[in-house]
Protein backbone atom coordinates (compact mmCIF):
# COMPACT_ATOMS: atom_id res chain seq x y z
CA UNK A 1 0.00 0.00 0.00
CA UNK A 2 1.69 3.84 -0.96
CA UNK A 3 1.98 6.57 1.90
CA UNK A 4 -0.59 8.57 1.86
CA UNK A 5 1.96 11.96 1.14
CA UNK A 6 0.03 12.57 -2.01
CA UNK A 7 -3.45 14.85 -2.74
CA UNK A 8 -4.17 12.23 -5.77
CA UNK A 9 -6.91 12.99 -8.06
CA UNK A 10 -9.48 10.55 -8.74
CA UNK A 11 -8.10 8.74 -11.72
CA UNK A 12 -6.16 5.86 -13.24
CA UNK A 13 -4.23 6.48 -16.34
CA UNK A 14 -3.40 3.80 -18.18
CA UNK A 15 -1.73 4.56 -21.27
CA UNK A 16 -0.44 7.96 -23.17
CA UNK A 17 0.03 8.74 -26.45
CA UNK A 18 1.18 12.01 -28.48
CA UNK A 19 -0.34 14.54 -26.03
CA UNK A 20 -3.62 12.36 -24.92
CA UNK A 21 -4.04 10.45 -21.51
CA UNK A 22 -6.42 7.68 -21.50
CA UNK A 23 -7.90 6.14 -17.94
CA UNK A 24 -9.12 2.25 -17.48
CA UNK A 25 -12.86 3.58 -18.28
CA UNK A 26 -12.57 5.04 -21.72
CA UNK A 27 -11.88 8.27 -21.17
CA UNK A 28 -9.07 10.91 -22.79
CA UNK A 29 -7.75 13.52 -21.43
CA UNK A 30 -5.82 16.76 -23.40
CA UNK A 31 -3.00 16.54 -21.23
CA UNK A 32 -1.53 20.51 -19.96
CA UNK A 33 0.29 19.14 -17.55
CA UNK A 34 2.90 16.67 -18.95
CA UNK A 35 3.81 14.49 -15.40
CA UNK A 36 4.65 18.44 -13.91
CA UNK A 37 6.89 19.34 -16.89
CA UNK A 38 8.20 15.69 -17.12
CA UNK A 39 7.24 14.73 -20.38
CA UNK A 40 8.62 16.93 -22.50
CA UNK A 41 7.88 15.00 -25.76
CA UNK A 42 4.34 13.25 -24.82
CA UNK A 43 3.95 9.82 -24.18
CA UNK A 44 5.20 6.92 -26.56
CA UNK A 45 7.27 8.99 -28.85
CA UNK A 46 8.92 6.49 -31.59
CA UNK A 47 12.01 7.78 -31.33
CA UNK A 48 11.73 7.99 -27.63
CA UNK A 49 10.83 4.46 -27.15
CA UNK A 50 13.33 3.33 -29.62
CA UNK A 51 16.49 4.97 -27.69
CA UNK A 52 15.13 3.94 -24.00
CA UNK A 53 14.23 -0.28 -25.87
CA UNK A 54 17.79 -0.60 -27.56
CA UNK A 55 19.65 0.90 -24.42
CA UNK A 56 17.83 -1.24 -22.01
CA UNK A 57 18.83 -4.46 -24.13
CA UNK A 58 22.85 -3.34 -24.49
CA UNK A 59 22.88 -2.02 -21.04
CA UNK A 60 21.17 -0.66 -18.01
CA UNK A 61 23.70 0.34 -15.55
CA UNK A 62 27.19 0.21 -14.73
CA UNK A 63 27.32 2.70 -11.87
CA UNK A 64 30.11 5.77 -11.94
CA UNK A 65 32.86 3.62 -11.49
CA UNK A 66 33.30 3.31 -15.17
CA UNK A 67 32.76 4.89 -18.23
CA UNK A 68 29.81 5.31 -20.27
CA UNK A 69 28.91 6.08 -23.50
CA UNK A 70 25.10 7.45 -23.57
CA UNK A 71 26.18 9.48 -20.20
CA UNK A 72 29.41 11.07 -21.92
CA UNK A 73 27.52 11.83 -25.18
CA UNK A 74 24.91 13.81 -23.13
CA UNK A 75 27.34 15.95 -21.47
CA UNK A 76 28.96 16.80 -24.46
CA UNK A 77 25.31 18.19 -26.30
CA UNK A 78 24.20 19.56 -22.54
CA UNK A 79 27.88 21.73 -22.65
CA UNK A 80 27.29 22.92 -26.04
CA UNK A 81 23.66 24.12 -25.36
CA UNK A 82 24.45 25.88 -22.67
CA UNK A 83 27.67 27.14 -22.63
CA UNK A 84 28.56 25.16 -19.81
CA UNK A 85 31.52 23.31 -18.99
CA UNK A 86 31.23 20.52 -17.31
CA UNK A 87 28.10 18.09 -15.98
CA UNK A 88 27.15 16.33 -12.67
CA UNK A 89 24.61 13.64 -13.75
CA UNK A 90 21.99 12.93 -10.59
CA UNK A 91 18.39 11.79 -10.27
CA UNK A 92 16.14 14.52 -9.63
CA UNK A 93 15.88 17.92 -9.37
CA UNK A 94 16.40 18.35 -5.37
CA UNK A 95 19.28 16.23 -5.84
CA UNK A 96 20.78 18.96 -8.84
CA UNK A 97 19.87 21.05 -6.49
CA UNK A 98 22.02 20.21 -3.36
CA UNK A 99 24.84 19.50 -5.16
CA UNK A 100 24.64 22.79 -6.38
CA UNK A 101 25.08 24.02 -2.99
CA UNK A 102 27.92 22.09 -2.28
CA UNK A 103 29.70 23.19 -5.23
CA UNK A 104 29.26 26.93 -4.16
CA UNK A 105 30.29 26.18 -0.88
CA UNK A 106 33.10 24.28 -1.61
CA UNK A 107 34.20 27.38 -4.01
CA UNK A 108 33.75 29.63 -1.29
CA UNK A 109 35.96 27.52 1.35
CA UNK A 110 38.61 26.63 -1.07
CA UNK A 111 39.23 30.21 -2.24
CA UNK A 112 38.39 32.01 0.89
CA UNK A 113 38.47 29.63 3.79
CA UNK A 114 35.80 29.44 6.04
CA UNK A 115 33.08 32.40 6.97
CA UNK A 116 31.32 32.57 3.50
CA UNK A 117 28.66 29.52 3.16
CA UNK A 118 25.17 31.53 2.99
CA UNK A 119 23.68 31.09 0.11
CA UNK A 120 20.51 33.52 -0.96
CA UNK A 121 17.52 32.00 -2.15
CA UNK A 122 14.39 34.32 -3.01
CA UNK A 123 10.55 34.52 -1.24
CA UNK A 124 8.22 31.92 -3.21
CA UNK A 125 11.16 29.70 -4.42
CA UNK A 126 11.10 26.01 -4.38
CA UNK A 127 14.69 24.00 -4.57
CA UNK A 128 13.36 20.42 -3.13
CA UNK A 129 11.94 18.24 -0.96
CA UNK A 130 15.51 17.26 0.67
CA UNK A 131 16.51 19.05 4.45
CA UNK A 132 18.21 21.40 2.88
CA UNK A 133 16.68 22.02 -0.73
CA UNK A 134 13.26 22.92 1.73
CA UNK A 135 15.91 25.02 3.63
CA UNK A 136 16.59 26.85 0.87
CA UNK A 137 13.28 26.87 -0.47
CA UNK A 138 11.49 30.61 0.59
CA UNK A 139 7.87 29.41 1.49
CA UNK A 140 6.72 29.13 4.94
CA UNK A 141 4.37 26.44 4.44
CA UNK A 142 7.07 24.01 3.79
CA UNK A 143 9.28 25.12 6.68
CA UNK A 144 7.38 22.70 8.99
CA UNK A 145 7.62 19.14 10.65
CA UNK A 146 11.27 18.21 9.96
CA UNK A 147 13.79 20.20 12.07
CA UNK A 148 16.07 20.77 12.76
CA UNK A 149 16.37 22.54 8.87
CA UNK A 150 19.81 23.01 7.14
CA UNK A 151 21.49 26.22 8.01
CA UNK A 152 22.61 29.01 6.02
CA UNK A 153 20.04 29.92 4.05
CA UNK A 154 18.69 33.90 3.52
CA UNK A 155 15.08 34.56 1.98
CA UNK A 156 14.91 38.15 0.00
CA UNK A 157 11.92 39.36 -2.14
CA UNK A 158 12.22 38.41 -5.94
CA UNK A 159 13.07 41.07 -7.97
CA UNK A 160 14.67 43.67 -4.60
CA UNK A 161 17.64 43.99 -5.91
CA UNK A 162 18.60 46.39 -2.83
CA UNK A 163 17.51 43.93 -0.31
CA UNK A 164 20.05 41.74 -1.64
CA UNK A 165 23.01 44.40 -2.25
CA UNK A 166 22.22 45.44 1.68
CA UNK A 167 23.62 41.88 2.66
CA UNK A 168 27.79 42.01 3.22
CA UNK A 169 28.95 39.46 4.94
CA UNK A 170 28.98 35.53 5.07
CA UNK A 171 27.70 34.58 1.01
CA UNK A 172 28.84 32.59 -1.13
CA UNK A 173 26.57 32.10 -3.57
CA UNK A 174 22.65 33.11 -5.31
CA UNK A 175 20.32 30.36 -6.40
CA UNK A 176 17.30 31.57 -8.33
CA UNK A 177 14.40 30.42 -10.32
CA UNK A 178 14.03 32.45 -13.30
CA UNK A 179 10.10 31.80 -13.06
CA UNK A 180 9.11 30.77 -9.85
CA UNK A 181 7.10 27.70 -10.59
CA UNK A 182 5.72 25.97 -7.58
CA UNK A 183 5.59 29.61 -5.76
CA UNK A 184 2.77 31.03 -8.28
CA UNK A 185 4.55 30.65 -12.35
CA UNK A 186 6.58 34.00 -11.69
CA UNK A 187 9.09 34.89 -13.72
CA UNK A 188 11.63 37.21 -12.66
CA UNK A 189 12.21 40.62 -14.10
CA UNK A 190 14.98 40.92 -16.68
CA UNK A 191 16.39 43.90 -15.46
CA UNK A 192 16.54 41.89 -11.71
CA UNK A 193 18.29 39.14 -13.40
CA UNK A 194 20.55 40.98 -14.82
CA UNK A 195 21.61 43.00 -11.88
CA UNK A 196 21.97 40.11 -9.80
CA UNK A 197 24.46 38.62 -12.06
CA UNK A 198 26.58 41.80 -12.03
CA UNK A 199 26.26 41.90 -8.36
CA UNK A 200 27.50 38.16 -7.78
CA UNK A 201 30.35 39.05 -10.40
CA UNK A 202 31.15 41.97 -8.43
CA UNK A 203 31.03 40.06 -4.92
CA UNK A 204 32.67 37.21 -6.74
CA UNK A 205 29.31 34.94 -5.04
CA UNK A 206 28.25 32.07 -7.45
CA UNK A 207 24.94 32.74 -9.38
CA UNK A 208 22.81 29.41 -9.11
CA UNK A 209 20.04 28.61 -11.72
CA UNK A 210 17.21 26.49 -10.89
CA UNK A 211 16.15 25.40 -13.98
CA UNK A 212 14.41 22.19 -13.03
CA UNK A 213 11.20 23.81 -14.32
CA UNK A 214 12.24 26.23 -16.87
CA UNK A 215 15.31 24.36 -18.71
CA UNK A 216 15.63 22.06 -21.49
CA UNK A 217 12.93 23.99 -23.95
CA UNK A 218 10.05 24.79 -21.59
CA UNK A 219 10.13 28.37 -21.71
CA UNK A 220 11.42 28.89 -25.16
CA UNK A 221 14.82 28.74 -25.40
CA UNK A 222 17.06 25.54 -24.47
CA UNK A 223 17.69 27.08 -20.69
CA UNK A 224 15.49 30.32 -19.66
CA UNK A 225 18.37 32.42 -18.85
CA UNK A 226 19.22 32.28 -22.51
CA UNK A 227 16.71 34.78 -23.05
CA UNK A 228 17.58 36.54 -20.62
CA UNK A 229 21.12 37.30 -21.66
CA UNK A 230 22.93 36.44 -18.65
CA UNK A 231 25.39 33.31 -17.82
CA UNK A 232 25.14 31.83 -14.62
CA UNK A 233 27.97 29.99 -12.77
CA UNK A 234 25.87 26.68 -12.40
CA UNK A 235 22.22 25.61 -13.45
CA UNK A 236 20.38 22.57 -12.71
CA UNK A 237 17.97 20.74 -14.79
CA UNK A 238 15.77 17.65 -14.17
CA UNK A 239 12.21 16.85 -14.91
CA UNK A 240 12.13 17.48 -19.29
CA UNK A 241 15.31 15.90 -20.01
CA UNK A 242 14.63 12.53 -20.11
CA UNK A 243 11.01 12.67 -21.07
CA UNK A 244 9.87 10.67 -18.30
CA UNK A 245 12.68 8.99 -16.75
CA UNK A 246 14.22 9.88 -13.58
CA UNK A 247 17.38 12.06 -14.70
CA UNK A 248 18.67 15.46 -13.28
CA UNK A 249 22.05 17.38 -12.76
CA UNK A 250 23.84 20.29 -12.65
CA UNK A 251 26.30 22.36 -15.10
CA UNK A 252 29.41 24.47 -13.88
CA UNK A 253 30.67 27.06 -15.74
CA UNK A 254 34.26 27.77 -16.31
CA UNK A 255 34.76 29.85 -12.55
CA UNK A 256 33.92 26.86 -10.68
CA UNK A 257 34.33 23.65 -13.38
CA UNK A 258 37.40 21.92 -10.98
CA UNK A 259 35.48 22.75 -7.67
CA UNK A 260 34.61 19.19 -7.08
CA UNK A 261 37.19 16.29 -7.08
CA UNK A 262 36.96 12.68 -6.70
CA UNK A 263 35.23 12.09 -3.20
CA UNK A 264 33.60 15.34 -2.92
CA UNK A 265 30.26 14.14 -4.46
CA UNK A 266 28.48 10.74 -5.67
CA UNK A 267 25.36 9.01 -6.55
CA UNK A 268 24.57 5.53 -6.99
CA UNK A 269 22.53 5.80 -10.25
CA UNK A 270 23.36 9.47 -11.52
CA UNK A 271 24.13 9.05 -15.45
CA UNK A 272 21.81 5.80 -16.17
CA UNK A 273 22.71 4.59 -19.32
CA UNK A 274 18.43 3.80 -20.12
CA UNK A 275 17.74 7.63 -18.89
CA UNK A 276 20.59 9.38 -20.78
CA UNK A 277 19.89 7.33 -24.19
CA UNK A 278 16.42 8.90 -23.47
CA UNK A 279 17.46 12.16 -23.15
CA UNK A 280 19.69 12.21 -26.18
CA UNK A 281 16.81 11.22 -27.96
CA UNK A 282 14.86 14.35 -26.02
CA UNK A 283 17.10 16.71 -26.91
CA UNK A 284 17.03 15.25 -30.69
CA UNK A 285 13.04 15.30 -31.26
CA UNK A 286 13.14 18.98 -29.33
CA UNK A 287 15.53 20.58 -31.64
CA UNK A 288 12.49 20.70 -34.20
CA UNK A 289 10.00 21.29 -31.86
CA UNK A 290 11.82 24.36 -30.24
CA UNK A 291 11.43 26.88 -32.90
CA UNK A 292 7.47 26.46 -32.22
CA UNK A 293 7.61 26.62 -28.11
CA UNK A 294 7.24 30.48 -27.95
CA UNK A 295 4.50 30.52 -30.42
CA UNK A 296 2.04 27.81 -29.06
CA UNK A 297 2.96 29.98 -25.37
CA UNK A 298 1.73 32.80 -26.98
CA UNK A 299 -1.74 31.35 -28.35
CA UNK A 300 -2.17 30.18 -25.08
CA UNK A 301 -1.34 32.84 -22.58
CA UNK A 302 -3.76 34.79 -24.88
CA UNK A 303 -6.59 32.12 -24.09
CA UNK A 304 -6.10 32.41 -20.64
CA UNK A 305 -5.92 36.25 -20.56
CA UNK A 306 -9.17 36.24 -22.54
CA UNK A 307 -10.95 33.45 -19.80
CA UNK A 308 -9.41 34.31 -16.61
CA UNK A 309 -8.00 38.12 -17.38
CA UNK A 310 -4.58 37.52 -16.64
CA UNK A 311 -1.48 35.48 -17.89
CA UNK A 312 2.43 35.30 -16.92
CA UNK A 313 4.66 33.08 -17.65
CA UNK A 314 7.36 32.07 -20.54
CA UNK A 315 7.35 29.80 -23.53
CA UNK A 316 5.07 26.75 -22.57
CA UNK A 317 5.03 27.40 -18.57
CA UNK A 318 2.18 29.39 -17.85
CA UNK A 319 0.16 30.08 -15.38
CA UNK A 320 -3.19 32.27 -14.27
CA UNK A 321 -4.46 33.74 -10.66
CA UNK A 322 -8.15 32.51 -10.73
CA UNK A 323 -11.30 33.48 -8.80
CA UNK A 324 -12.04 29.57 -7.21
CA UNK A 325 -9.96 27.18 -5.32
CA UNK A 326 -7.44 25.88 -8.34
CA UNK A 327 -7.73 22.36 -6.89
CA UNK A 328 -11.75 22.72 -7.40
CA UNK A 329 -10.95 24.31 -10.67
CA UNK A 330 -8.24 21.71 -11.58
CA UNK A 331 -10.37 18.85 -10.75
CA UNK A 332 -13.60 19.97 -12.58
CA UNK A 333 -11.63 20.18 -15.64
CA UNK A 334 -10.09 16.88 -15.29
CA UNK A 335 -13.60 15.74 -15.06
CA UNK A 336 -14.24 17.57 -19.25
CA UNK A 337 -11.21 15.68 -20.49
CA UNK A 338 -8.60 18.30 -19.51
CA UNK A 339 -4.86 17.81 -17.19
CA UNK A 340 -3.73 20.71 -15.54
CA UNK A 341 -1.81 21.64 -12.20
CA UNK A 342 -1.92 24.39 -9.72
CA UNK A 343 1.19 26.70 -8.07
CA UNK A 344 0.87 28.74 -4.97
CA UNK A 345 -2.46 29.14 -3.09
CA UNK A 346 -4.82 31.15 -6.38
CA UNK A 347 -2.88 29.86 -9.71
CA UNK A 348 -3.69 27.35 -12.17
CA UNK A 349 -1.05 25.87 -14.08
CA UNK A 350 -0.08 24.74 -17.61
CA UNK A 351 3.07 22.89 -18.75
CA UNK A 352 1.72 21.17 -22.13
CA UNK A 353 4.20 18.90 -23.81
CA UNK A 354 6.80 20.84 -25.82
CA UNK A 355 5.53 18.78 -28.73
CA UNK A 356 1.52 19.58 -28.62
CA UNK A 357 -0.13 20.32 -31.50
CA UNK A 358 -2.16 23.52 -32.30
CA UNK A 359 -5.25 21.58 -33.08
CA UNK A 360 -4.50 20.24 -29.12
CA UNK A 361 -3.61 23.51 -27.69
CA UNK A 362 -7.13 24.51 -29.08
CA UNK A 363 -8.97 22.15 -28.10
CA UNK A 364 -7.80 21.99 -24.49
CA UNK A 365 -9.02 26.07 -24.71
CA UNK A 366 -12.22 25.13 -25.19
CA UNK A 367 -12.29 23.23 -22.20
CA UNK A 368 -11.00 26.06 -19.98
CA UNK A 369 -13.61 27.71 -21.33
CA UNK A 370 -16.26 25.43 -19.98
């Protein structure tokens, strides 16, 4: 029998295909939610299933002790995408995260000694589920239960700017969403951004990029701070890459690319052989479907402007304050055929599959439109 740690809603799926649930009773669902930004290329892709079949019969896992080809190819088209330079292969996205952390405190202790190990995370953020990624995470709500919490974390307003310049002493690093997801689909302010990274260059702290949400195509570009013309000094990924495999990790830049050394970090199944053939075959069926991602956000923010009167977001993250309880909301339109989420405590929502169709996109509208 499962824990009872999840709010389930009342269905069964049983099969996917293209951008289309089905349950065990007949019914099909327009899916706008893609397993929370998971499936990044709907369900059963051919090529998708093709990469993850022939991997699984050559090999399945060899651990880190040894070399790898599917796991080596992936850091190589991850590097070039991003400008990166090197990649930390892990599980999930609270994993990318922490070791994140560790690599900015390590940078801070190795060039400065000890003293400078806070790291500033912003109000509304989510990091993880871990001690420390809910540390770092700036929500109340999730600050309860389990403490004693991880120390050395600092909460500042998104988008104060002098609320983070008045802070001197003891940091070593930034981590930011560029749109806070789980916190209410908020994207930063460009401007912000941008002054943050000239700030941590200044202060020489590391700028950290959550992009468990926002990377690998969902909000237009291949990682969201590409549009905002900055480069960070690491950025985590997780949930699309993989398209529904358990993959996630973390990219240094060239400041902090020899940080960690043998010993300093691990993981058991980081770098799958199954997950990264996946992901190479992600990043393949993506680099068509890119090019469209800003366009289909577009035709749908306006939809929800035009039904609820509002709309933020980026590329194919979106979400929309509405006037009911977004659980109630969510849950009558998964009754019409129609998969969305919720973020914060008034906001529905949508993370389609970077693949979905027009003719999809428009006919999920109709549902919202009831």
């Amino acid at each position: 029998m499962l824990m009872q740690t999840y709010n389930r809603f009342n269905v069964t799926f049983i099969k996917g295909s293209g951008c289309r649930l089905y349950d065990g009773k007949g019914g099909e669902y327009i899916d706008f939610a893609s397993g929370i930004g998971v499936n990044s290329v709907g369900y059963a892709h051919p090529a998708w299933v093709s990469a993850v079949s022939e991997q699984a019969a050559e090999l399945a896992h060899v651990s880190n002790l040894y070399h790898a080809y599917p796991a080596e190819h992936l850091a190589a088209r991850l590097t070039a995408l991003s400008g990166m330079s090197n990649v930390f292969f892990s599980n999930s996205g609270a994993e990318a995260n922490e070791g994140m952390i560790k690599l900015a405190r390590k940078y801070s202790r190795d060039k400065y000694g000890g003293g400078r190990s806070t790291i500033v995370t912003l109000k509304q953020s989510f990091h993880g589920r871990t001690v420390t990624t809910l540390s770092a995470t700036g929500q109340d709500v999730f600050h309860n239960h389990f403490h004693p919490f991880t120390e050395g974390f600092i909460h500042v307003p998104a988008n104060d700017i002098t609320a983070l310049e008045n802070i001197e002493d003891g940091v070593c690093a930034v981590m930011l969403e560029p749109v806070q997801g789980e916190g209410g689909v908020l994207p930063l302010d460009a401007g912000c951004l941008r002054a943050v990274s000239k700030l941590c260059a200044e202060r020489d702290w590391l700028l950290l990029l959550d992009e468990v949400q926002t990377g690998i195509g969902r909000c237009g570009a291949w990682f969201a701070y590409q549009s905002y013309g900055i480069i960070p000094d690491a950025v985590s990924f997780a949930k699309g890459i993989a398209g529904g495999l358990p993959l996630g990790g973390f990219m240094a830049g060239p400041k902090c690319e020899d940080v960690l050394q043998p010993g300093d970090h691990a993981t058991t199944y980081g770098g799958n052989p199954v997950c990264c053939a996946a992901a190479l075959a992600v990043l393949d069926i993506l680099k068509d479907a890119l090019p469209g991602v800003n366009a289909k956000g577009e035709r749908l923010k306006q939809a929800l402007t035009d039904i609820f009167g509002n709309a933020r977001g980026m590329g194919l993250m979106l979400g929309a304050t509405v006037n009911e309880p977004p659980r109630a909301l969510a849950e009558r339109l998964l009754n019409s055929g129609l998969v969305c989420l919720t973020a914060g405590t008034d906001a529905l929502r949508l993370l389609p599959p970077l693949i979905i169709s027009d003719e999809d996109i428009d006919a999920g509208i109709e549902i919202l439109k009831g």
